[in-house]
Protein backbone atom coordinates (compact mmCIF):
# COMPACT_ATOMS: atom_id res chain seq x y z
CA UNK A 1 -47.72 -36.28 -15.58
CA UNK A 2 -46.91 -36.17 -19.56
CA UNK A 3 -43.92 -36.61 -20.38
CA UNK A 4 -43.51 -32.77 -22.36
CA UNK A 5 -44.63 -30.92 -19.24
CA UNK A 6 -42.06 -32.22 -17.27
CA UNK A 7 -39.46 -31.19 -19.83
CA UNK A 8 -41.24 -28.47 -19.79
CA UNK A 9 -41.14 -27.34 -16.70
CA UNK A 10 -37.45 -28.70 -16.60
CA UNK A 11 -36.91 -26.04 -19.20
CA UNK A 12 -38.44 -22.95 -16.84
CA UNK A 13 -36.30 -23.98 -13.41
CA UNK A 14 -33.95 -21.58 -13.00
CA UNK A 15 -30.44 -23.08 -12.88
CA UNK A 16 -28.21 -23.26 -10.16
CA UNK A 17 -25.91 -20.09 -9.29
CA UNK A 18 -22.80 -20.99 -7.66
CA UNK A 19 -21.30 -18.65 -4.48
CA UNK A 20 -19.48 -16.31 -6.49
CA UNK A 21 -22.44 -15.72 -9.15
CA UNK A 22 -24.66 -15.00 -5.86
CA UNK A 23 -21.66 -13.22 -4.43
CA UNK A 24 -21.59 -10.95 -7.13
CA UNK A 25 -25.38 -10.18 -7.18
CA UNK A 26 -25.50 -9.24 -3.26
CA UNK A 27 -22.29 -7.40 -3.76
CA UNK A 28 -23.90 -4.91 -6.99
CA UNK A 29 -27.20 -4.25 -4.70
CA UNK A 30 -24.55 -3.12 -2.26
CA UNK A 31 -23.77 0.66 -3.36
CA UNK A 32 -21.32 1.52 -0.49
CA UNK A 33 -19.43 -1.55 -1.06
CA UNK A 34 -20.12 -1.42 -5.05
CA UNK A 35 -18.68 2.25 -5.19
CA UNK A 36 -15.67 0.88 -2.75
CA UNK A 37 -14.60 -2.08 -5.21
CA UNK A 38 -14.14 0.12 -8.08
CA UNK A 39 -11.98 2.45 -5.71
CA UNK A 40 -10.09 -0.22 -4.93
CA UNK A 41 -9.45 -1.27 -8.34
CA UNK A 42 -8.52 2.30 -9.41
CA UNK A 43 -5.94 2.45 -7.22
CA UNK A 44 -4.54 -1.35 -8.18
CA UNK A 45 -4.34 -0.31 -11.49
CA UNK A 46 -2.69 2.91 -10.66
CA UNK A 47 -0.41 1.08 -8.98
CA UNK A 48 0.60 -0.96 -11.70
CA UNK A 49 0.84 2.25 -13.94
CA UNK A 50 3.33 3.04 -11.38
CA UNK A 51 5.26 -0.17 -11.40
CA UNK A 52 5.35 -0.40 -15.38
CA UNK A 53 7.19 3.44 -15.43
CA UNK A 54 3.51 5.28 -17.02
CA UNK A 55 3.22 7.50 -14.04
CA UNK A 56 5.75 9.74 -11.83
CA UNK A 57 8.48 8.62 -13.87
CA UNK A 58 10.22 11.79 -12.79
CA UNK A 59 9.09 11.63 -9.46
CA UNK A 60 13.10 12.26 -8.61
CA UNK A 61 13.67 15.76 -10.38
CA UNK A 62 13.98 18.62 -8.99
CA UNK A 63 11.24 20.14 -11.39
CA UNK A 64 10.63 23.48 -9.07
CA UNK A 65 11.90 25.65 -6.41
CA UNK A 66 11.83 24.02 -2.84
CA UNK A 67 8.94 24.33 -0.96
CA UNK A 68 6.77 25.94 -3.31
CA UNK A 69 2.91 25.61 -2.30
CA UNK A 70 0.69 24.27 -4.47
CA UNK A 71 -0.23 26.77 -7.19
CA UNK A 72 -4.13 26.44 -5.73
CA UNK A 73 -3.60 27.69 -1.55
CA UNK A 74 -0.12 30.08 -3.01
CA UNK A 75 0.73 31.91 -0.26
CA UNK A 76 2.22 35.85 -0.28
CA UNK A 77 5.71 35.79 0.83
CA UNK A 78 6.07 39.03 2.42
CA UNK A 79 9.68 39.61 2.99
CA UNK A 80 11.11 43.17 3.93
CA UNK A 81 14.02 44.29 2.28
CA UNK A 82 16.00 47.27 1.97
CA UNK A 83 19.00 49.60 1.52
CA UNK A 84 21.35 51.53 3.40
CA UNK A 85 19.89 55.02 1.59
CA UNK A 86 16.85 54.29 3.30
CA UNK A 87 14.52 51.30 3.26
CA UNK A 88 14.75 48.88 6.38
CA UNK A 89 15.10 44.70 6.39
CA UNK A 90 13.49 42.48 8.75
CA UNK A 91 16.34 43.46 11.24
CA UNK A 92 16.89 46.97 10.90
CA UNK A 93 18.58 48.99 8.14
CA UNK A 94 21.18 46.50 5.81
CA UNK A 95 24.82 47.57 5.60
CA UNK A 96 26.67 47.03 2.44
CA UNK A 97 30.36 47.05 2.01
CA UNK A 98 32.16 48.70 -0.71
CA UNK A 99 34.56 47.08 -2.98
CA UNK A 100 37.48 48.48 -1.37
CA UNK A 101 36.20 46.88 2.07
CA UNK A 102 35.02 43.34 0.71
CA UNK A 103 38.20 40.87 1.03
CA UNK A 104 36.48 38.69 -1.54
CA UNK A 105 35.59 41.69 -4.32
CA UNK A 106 38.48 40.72 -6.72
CA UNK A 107 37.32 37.09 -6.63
CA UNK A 108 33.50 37.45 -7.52
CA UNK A 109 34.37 40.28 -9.96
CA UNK A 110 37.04 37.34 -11.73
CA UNK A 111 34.16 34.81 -11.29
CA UNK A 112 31.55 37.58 -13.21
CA UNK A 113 33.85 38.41 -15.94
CA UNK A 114 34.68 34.28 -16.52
CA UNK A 115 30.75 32.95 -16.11
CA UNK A 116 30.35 33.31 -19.40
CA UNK A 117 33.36 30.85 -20.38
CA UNK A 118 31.32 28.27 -18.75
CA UNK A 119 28.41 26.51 -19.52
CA UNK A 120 25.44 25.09 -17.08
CA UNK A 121 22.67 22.72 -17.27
CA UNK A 122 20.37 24.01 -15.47
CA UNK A 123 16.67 22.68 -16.10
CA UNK A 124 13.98 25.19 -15.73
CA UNK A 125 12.46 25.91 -12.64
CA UNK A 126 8.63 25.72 -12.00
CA UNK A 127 6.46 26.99 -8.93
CA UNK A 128 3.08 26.07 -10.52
CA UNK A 129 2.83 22.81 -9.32
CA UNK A 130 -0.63 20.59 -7.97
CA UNK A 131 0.95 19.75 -4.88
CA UNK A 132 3.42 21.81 -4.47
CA UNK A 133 7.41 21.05 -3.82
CA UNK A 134 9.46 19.14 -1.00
CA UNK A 135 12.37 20.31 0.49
CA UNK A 136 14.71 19.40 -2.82
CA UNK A 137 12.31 20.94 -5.24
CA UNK A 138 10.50 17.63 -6.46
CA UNK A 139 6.99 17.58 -7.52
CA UNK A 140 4.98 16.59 -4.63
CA UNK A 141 2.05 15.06 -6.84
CA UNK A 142 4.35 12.66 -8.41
CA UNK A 143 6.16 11.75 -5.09
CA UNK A 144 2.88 10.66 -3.38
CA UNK A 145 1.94 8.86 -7.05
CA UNK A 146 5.63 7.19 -6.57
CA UNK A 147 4.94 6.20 -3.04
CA UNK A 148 1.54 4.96 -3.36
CA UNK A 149 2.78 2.71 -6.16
CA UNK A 150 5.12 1.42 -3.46
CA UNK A 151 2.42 1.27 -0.61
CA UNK A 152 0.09 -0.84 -3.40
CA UNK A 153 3.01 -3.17 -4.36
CA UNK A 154 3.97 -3.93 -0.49
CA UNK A 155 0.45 -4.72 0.63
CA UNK A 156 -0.69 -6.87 -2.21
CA UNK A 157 2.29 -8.79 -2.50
CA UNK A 158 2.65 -9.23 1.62
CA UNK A 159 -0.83 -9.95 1.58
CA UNK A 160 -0.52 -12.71 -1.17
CA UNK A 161 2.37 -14.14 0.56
CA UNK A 162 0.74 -14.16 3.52
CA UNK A 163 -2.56 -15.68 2.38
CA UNK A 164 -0.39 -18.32 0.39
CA UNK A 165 1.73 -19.25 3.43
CA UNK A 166 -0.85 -19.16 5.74
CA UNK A 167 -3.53 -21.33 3.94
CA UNK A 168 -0.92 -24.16 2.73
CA UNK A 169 0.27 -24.23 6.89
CA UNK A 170 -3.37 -24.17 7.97
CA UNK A 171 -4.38 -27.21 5.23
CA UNK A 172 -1.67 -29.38 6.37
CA UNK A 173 -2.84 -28.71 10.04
CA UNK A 174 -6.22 -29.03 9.77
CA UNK A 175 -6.51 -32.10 7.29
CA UNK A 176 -3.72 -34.66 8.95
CA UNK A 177 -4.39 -33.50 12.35
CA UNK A 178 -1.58 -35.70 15.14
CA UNK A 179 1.37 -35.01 14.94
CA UNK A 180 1.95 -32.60 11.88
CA UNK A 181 -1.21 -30.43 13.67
CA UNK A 182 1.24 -30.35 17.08
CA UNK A 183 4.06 -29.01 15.57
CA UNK A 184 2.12 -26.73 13.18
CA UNK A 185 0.25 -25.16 16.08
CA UNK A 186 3.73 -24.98 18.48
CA UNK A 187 5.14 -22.99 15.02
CA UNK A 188 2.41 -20.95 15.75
CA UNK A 189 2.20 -20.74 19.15
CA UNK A 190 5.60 -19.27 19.21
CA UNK A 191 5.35 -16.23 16.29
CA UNK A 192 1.90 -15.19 18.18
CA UNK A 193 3.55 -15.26 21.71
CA UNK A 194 5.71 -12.04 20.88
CA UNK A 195 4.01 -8.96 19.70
CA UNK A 196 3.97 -8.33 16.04
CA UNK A 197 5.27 -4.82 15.75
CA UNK A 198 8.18 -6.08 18.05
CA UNK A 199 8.46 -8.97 15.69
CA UNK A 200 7.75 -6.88 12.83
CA UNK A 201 10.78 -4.51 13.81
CA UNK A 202 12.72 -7.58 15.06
CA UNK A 203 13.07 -8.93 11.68
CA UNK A 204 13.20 -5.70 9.54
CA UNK A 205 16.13 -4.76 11.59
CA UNK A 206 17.84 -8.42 10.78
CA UNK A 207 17.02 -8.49 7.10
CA UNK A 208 17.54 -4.24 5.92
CA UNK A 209 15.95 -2.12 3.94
CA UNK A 210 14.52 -2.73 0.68
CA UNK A 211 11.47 -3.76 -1.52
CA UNK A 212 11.80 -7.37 -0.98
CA UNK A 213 13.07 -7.81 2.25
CA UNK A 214 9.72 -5.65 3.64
CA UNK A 215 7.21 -7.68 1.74
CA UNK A 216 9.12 -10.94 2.99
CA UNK A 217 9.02 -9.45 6.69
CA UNK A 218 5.32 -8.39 6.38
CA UNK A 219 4.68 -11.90 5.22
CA UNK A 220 6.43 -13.82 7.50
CA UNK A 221 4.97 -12.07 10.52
CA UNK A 222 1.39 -11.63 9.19
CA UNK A 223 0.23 -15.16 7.89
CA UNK A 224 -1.05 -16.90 11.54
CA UNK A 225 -4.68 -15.38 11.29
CA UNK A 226 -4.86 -16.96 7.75
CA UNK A 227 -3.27 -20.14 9.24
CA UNK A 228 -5.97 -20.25 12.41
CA UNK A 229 -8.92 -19.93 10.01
CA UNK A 230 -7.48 -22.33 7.09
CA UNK A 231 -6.82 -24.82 9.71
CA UNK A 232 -10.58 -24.78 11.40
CA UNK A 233 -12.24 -24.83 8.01
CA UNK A 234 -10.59 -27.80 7.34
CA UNK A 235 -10.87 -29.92 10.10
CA UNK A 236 -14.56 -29.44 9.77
CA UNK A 237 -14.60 -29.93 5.30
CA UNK A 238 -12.31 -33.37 6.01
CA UNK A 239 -15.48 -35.20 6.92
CA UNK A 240 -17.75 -34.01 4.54
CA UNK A 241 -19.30 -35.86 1.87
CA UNK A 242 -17.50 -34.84 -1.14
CA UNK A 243 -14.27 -35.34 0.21
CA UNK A 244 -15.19 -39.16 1.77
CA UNK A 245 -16.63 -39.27 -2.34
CA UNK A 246 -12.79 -38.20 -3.67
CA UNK A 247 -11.43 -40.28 -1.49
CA UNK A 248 -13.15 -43.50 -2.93
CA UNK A 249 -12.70 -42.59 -6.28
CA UNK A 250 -8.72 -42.64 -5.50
CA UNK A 251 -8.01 -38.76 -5.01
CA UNK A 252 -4.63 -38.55 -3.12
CA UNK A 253 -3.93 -36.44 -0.25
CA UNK A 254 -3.17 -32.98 -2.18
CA UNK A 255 -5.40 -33.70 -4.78
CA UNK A 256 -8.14 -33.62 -1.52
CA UNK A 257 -6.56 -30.53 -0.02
CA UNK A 258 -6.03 -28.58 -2.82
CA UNK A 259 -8.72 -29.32 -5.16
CA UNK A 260 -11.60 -30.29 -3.94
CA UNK A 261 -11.66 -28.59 0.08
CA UNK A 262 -9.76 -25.38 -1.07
CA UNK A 263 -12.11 -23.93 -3.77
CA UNK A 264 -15.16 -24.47 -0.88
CA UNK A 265 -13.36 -21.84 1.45
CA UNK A 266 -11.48 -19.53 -1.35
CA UNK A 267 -14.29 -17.00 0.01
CA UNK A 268 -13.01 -17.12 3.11
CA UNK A 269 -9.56 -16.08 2.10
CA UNK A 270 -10.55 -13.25 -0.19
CA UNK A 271 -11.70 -11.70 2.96
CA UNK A 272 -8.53 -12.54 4.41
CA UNK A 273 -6.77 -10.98 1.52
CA UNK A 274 -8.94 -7.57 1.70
CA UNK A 275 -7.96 -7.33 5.48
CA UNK A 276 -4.17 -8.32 4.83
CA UNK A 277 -4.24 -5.70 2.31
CA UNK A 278 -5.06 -2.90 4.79
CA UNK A 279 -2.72 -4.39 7.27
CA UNK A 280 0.17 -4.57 5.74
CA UNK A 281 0.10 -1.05 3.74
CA UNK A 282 -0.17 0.53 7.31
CA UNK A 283 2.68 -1.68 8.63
CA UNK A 284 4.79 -0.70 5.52
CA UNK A 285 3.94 3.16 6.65
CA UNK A 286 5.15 2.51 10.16
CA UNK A 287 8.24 0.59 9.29
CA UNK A 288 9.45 2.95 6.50
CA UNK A 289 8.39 6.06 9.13
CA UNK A 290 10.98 4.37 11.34
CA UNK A 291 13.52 3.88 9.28
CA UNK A 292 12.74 -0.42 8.23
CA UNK A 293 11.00 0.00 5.38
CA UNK A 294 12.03 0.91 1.85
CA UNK A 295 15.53 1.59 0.50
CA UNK A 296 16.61 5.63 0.47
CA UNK A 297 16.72 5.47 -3.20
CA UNK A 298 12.69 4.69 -2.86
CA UNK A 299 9.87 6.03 -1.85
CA UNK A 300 6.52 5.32 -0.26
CA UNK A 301 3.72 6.24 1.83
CA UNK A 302 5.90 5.75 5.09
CA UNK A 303 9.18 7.67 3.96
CA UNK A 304 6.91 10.55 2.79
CA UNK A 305 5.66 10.92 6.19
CA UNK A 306 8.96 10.70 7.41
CA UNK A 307 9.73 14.26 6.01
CA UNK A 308 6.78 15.74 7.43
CA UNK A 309 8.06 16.07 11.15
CA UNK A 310 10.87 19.04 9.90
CA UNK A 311 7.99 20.20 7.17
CA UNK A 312 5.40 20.78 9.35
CA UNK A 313 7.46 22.66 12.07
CA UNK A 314 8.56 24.87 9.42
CA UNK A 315 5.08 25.74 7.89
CA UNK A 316 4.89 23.34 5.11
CA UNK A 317 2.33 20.74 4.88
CA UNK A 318 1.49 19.84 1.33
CA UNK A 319 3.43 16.71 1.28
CA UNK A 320 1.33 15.17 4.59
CA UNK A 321 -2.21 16.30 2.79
CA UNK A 322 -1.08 14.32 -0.24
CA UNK A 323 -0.38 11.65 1.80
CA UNK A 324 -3.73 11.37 4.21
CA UNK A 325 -5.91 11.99 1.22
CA UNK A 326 -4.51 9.00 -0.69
CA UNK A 327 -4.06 6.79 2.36
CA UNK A 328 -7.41 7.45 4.08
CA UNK A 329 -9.32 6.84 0.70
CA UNK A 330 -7.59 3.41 -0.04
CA UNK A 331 -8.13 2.52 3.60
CA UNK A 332 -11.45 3.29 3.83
CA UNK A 333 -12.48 1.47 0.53
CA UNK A 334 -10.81 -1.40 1.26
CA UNK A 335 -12.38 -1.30 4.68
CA UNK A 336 -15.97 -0.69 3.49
CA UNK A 337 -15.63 -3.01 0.52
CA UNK A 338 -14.01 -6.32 3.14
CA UNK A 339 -17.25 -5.51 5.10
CA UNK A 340 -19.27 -5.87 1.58
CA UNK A 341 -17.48 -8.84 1.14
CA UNK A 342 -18.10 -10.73 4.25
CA UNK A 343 -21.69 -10.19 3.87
CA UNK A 344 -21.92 -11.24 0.51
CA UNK A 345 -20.07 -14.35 0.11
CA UNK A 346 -21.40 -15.69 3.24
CA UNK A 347 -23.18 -18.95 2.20
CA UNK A 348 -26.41 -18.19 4.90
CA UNK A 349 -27.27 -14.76 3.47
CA UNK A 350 -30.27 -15.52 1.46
């Protein structure tokens, strides 16, 4: 053949797409998990609003009267009042004293005549509000803004700590094998033996309440999946070609682990990230529900809900819709879009 139509037809081979760039491609044909990624991404970076003070800065003031409802489903308050010359309350006809029968007259008419002497700060009060009110007058939008902020910070940072832990456990496991493999897998044997929401309250009820303490306690409980799967992938990579190739070119040990086997399963653990994510928002909800989770200063998801008990019984259940629509869409997406993942990262999809 001539030597210019092989460099020609050199030049016309379409080159080489690596997993990712393949990834990618599957993963834009993919409109349910397309549509989910930017979801989740809308809420990651209203999360970090959050966390930098843009949003629900105020979150905290009492901005309106308590329990208003929202300003779109305002409900009538029908409330019967009356007189004694005629008109009846809610119990029958309403009896007022006179001054000369009121023990406390002479004190409220000495607290009227001095009000004036005495200036208050009171901030004005609002009742047209998207969400509504809580129990202390707050603005129920911002509160849920607040808390997902909190939700968003918990699972991604459990969920990195997690995947981090897990994966550097699992590569020591899986590449040495013996010994270090025996006591790795004992390590594991015993946090998988008791169940992780025992575990999970174990712990939370050893190390308080706070921001750090819960994503440290989600971590530490929520890394052996990540460990299990590290550890398989790389007892079967430790063979393989490229890694017998790094060894003879003098590659040590970590250099092995960490540079060449790692970036040949980093699909793996996005998926483990995605599902982490999930995970440990919903364990955040439970803990802080019970009482484990964030400080009372804070607020999330899971100390929202735990205000909705008393709400609800009383009629008022703005604060729990803000909650499940917020919760339910981040779940979902991140559900839909780990499925979309899975499928297109997976090296025999063609």
């Amino acid at each position: 053949m001539p030597t210019s139509n092989v460099a020609s037809s050199a030049a016309t081979e379409p080159a080489s797409r690596s997993l990712w760039s393949l990834g990618w491609q599957r993963l834009k044909r993919d409109r349910v998990g397309y549509v989910s990624l930017w979801v989740v991404v809308f809420f990651m970076v209203l999360g970090a609003a959050v966390w930098s003070g843009l949003l629900a800065r105020g979150w905290d003031q009492e901005v309106g009267n308590p329990n208003t409802a929202p300003m779109w489903a305002a409900q009538e308050k029908l409330q019967h009042t009356g007189t004694s010359d005629g008109m009846e309350g809610a119990t029958g006809p309403i009896i007022r004293l006179t001054p000369a029968e009121d023990p406390i007259a002479d004190m409220l008419a000495a607290a009227e005549h001095n009000k004036s002497k005495y200036q208050t700060m009171e901030a004005p009060k609002t009742d047209a509000l998207i969400l509504g009110s809580d129990q202390r007058g707050r603005s129920v939008f911002e509160k849920v803004l607040q808390g997902t902020g909190t939700s968003m910070l918990v699972g991604i940072f459990g969920a990195l700590l997690s995947v981090a832990l897990g994966t550097v456990l699992g590569a020591f496991a899986g590449y040495f094998g013996g010994k270090t493999d025996d006591f790795l897998m004992w390590f594991y044997s015993v946090f998988t033996s008791v169940p992780d929401m025992l575990l999970l309250l174990a712990f939370a009820a050893v190390a308080g309440r706070g921001f750090t303490t819960l994503i440290l306690v989600l971590s530490f409980t929520s890394w052996t999946g990540v460990f299990r799967l590290v550890r398989a992938e790389y007892m079967k990579q430790r063979s393989r070609e490229y890694v017998q190739a790094a060894d003879a070119i003098g590659a040590s040990h970590l250099s092995r682990m960490f540079v060449h086997i790692l970036p040949n399963i980093s699909h793996l653990l996005l998926v483990q990230f995605s599902l982490l994510l999930v995970g440990l928002i919903k364990y955040e909800v439970i803990l802080s529900f019970l009482g484990f989770g964030v400080g009372v200063k804070q607020v999330s998801w899971g100390s929202i809900l735990g205000e909705v008990p008393t709400e609800l019984m009383q009629g008022y259940w703005w604060q729990l819709l803000g909650v499940v629509i917020m919760m339910s869409t981040l779940v979902t997406a991140v559900s839909m879009l780990t499925d979309a993942l899975r499928d297109a990262l997976d090296p025999k999809v063609k």
